[in-house]
Protein backbone atom coordinates (compact mmCIF):
# COMPACT_ATOMS: atom_id res chain seq x y z
CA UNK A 1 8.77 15.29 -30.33
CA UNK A 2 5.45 16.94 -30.02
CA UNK A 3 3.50 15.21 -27.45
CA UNK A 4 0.25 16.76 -26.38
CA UNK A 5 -1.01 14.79 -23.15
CA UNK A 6 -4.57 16.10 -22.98
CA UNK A 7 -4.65 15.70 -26.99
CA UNK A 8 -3.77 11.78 -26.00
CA UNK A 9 -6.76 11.30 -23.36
CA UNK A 10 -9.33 13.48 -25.73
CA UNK A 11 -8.73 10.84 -28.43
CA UNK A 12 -8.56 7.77 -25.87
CA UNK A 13 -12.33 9.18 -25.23
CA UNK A 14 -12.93 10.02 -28.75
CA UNK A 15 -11.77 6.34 -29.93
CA UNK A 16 -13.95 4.90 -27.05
CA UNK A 17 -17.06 6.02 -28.49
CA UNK A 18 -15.87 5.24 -31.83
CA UNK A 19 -15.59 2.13 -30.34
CA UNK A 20 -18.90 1.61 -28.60
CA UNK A 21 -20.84 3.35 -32.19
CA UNK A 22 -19.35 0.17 -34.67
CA UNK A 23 -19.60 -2.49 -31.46
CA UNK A 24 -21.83 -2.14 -28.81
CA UNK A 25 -24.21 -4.81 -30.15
CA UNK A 26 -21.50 -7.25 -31.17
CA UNK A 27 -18.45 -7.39 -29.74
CA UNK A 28 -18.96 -5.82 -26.68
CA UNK A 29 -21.67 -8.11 -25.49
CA UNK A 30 -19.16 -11.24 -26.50
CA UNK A 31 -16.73 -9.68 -23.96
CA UNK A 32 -19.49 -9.31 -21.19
CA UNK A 33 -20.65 -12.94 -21.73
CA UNK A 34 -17.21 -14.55 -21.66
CA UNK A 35 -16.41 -12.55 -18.71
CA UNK A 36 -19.29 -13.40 -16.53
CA UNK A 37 -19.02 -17.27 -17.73
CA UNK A 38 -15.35 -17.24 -16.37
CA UNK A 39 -16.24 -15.61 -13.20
CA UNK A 40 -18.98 -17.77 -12.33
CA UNK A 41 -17.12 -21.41 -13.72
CA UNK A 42 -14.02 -20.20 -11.27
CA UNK A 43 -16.49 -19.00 -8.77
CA UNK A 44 -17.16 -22.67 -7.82
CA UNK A 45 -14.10 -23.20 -5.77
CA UNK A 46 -14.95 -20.00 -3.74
CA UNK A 47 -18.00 -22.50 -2.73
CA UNK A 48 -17.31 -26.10 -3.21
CA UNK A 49 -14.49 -28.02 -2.23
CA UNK A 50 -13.49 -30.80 -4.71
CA UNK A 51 -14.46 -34.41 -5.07
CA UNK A 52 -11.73 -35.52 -2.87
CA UNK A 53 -12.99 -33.17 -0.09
CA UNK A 54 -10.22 -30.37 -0.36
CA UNK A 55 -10.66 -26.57 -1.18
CA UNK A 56 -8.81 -24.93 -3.84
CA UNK A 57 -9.86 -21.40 -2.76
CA UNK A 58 -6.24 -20.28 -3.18
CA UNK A 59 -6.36 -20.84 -6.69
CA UNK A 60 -8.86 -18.04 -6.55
CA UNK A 61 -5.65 -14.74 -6.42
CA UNK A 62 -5.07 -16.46 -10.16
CA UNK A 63 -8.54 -16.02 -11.48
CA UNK A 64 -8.58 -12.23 -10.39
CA UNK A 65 -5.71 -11.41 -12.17
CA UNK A 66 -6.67 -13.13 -15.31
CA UNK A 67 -9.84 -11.29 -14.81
CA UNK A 68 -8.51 -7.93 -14.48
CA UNK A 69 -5.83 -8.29 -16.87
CA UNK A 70 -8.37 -9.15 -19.27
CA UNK A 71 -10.37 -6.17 -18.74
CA UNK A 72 -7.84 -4.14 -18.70
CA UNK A 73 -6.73 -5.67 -22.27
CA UNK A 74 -10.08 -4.94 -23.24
CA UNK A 75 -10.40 -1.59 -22.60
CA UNK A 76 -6.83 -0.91 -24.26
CA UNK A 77 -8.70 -2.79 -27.37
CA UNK A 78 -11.54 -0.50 -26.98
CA UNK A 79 -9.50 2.74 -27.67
CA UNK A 80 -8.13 1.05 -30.74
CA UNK A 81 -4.94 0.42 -28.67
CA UNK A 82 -4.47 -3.16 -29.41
CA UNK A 83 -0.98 -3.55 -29.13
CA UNK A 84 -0.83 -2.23 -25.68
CA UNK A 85 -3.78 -4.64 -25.37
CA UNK A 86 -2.02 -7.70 -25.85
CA UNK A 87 1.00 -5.99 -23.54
CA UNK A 88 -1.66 -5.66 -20.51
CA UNK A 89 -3.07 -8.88 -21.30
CA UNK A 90 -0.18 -11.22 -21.01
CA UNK A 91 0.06 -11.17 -17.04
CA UNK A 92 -3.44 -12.65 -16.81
CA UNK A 93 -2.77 -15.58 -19.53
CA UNK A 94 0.68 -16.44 -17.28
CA UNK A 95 -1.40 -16.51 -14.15
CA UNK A 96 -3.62 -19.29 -15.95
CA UNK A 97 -0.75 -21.48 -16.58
CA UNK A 98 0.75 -20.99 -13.47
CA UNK A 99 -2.37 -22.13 -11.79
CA UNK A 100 -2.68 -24.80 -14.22
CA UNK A 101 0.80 -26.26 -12.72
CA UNK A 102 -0.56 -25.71 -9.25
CA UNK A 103 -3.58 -28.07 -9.60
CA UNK A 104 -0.83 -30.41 -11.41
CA UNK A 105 1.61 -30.34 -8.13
CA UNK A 106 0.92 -28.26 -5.18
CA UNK A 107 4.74 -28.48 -4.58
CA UNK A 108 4.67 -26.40 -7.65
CA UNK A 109 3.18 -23.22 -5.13
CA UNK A 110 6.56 -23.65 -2.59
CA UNK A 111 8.87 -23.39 -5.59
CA UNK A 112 6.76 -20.57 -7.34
CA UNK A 113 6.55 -19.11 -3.59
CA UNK A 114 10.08 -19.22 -3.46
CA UNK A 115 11.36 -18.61 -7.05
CA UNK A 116 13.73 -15.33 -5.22
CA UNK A 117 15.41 -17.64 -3.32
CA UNK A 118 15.79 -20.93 -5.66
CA UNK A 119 15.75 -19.21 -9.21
CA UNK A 120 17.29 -22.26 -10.75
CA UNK A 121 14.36 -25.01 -9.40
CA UNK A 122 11.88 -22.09 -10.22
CA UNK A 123 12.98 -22.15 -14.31
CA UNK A 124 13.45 -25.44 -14.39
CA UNK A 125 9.48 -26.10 -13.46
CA UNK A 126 8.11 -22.69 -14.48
CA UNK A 127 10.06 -21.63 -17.57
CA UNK A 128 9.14 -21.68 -21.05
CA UNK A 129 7.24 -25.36 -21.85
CA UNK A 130 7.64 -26.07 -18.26
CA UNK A 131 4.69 -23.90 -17.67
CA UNK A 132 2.55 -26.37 -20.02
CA UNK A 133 0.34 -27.95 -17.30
CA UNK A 134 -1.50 -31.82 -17.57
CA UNK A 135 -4.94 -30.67 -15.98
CA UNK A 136 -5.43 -27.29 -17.78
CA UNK A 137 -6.83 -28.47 -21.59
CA UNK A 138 -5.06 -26.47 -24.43
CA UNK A 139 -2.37 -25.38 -22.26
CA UNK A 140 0.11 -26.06 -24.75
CA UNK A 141 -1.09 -23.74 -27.69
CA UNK A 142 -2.26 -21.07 -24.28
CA UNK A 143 2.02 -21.52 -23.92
CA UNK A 144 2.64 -20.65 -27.34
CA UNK A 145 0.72 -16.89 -27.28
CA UNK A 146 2.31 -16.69 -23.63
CA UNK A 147 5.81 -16.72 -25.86
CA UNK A 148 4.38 -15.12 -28.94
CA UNK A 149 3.54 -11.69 -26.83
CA UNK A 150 6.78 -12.08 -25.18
CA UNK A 151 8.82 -12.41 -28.48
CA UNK A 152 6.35 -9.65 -30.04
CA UNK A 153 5.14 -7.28 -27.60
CA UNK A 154 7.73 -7.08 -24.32
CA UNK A 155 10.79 -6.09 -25.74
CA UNK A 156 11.97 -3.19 -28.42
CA UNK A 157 13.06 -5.79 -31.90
CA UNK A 158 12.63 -4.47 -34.77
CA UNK A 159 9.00 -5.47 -35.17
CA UNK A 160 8.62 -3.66 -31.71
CA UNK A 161 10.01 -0.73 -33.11
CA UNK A 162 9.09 -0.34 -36.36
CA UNK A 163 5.37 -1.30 -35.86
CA UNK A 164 4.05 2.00 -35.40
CA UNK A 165 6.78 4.30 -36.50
CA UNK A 166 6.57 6.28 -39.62
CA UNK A 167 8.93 8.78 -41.34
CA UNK A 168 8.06 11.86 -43.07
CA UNK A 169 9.63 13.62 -45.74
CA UNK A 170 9.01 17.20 -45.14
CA UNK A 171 10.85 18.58 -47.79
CA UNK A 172 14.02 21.09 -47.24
CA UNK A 173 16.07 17.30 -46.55
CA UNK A 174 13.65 17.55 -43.27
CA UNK A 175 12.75 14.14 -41.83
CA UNK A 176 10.24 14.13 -39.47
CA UNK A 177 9.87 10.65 -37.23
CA UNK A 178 6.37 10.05 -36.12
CA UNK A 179 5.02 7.20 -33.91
CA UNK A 180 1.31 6.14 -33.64
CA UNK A 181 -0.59 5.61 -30.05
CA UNK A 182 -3.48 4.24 -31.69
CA UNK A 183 -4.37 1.73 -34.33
CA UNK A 184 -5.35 4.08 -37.60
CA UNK A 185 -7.73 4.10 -39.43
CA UNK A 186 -6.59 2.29 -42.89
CA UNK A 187 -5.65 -0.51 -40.44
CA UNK A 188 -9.08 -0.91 -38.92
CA UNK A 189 -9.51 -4.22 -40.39
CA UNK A 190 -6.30 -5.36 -38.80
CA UNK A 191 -7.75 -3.74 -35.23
CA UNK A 192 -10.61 -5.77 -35.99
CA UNK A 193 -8.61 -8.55 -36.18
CA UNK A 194 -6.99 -8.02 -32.95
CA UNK A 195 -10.29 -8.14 -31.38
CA UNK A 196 -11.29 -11.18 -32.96
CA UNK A 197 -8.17 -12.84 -32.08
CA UNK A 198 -8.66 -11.31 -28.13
CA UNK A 199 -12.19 -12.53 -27.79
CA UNK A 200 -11.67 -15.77 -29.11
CA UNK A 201 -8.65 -16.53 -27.34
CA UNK A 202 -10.45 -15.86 -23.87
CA UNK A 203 -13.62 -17.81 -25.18
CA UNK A 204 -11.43 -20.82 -25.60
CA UNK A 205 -9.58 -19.47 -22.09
CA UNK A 206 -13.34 -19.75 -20.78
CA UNK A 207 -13.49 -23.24 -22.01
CA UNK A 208 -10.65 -24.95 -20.58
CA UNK A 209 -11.25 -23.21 -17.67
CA UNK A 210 -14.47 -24.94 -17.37
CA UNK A 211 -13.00 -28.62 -18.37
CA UNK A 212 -10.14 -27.60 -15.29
CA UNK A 213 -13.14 -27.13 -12.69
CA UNK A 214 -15.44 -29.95 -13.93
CA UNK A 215 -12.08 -32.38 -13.65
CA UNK A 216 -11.87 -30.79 -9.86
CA UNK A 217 -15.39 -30.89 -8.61
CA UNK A 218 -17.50 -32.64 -10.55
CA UNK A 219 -20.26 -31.37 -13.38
CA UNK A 220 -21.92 -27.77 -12.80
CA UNK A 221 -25.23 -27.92 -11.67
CA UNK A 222 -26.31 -25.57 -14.71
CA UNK A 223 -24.44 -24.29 -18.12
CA UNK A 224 -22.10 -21.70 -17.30
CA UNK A 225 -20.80 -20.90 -20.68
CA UNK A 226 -22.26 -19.45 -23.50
CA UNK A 227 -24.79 -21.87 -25.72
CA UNK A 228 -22.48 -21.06 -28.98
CA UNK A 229 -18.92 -20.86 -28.93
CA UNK A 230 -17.36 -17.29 -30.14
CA UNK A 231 -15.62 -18.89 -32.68
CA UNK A 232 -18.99 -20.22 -34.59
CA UNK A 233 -21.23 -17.12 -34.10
CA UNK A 234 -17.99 -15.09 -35.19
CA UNK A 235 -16.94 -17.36 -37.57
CA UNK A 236 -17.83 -15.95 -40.93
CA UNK A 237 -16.73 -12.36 -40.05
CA UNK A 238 -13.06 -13.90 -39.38
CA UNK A 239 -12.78 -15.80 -42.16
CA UNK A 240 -14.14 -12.40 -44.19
CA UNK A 241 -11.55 -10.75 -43.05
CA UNK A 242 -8.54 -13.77 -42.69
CA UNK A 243 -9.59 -13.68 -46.79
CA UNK A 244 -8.90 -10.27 -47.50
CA UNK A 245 -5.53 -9.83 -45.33
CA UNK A 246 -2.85 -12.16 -44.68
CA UNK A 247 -2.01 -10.08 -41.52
CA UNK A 248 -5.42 -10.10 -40.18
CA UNK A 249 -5.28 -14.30 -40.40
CA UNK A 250 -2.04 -14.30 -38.99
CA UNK A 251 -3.08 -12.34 -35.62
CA UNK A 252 -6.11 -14.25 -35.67
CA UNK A 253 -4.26 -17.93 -36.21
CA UNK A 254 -1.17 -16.76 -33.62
CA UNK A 255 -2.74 -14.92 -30.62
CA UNK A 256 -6.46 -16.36 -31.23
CA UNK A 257 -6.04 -19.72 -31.43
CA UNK A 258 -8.70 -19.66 -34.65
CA UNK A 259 -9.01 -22.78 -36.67
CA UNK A 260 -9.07 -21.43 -40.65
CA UNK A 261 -6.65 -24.37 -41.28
CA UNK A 262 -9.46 -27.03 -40.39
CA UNK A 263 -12.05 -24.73 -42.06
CA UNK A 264 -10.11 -24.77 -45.34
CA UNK A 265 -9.79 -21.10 -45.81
């Protein structure tokens, strides 16, 4: 092992700016957008009660943490770490769907409340599909990433392990085992993807989010998401790049939730 931990932070700052030179009039203003649209379509139950007269402010704990957890993700994504992106990210998309099953059953909150105590009533209405909500639109496919970064990204299979590990011949019958902390650079198309796939799958987080809310309180008194969705003004940039690499389309179709299928590419 030769692990340099001020070499690690100069390139986290290094790959930032990297970063910010190929995307700071793109993607990083997607990110911004999405972000502000979710705070201010979940912002609404911080100030309006819904149509049956009842507040949902507790709901709010939920939205912070899918908040954060997507920034966090975000930033990992930004230093072309976008495995440890998706890693970071998953507590934030579980929070969703656990709200989601809140809004379907407020008993759901005692048995989440209470999942030390009761694990067997907790799984049964919390575990795998169970966490597929009625109120919160797409929660199915939101389910499916939920259990694709689970399978993929939380424990050490071989995909886990092999991902970024490399071995060197070094002649002499040396062997010298290296694994990457960043995405590199012949894979930057594949990092690209992982954005894609990131931004699109909060966009369409953004969305639902906004169906959840209108079904609680009634129509917004002004547009609170974006005029275009991400996946049209991105849309011929993914498919570019779904084209060229059958990894790139199968991050993008798996985590992102994009649609080549229906687009016939």
């Amino acid at each position: 092992m030769r692990t340099n931990f001020l070499k690690y932070i100069s390139t986290l700052n290094t790959n930032f700016n990297v970063f910010l030179k190929n995307y700071q009039d793109t993607y990083l203003p997607n990110f911004n957008i999405i972000i502000h649209s979710l705070e201010s379509i979940w912002g609404r139950l911080g100030k309006e009660k819904d149509l049956s007269g009842h507040s949902h402010v507790g709901l709010l704990p939920f939205v912070n943490l899918l908040i954060r957890h997507s920034i966090f993700g975000f930033q990992l994504i930004a230093s072309y770490q976008s495995f440890l992106c998706w890693l970071t990210f998953r507590p934030g998309l579980e929070a969703l769907l656990i709200l989601g099953k809140f809004v379907d059953d407020p008993n759901n909150a005692n048995i989440w409340k209470n999942r030390e105590a009761d694990q067997r009533t907790y799984k049964h209405a919390f575990e795998g599909k169970k966490l597929i909500s009625k109120i919160l639109p797409r929660s199915a496919d939101f389910q499916q990433v939920l259990k694709r970064l689970n399978d993929n990204f939380m424990y050490p299979n071989p995909d886990f392990v092999y991902r970024d590990t490399k071995i060197l011949d070094e002649g002499r019958h040396s062997l010298f085992l290296k694994t990457e902390y960043f995405d590199t650079v012949r894979n930057v198309e594949i990092h690209e993807a992982h954005i894609l796939a990131f931004l699109n799958l909060l966009d369409q987080i953004c969305y639902s989010s906004d169906q959840l809310v209108q079904s609680l309180c009634g129509p917004a008194t002004h547009k609170q998401r974006p005029e275009r969705p991400f996946s049209e003004s991105a849309g011929s940039r993914a498919s570019y790049l779904a084209n060229r690499n059958p990894v790139s389309k199968k991050v993008m179709l798996e985590l992102g939730l994009w649609g080549f299928e229906a687009r016939g590419n």
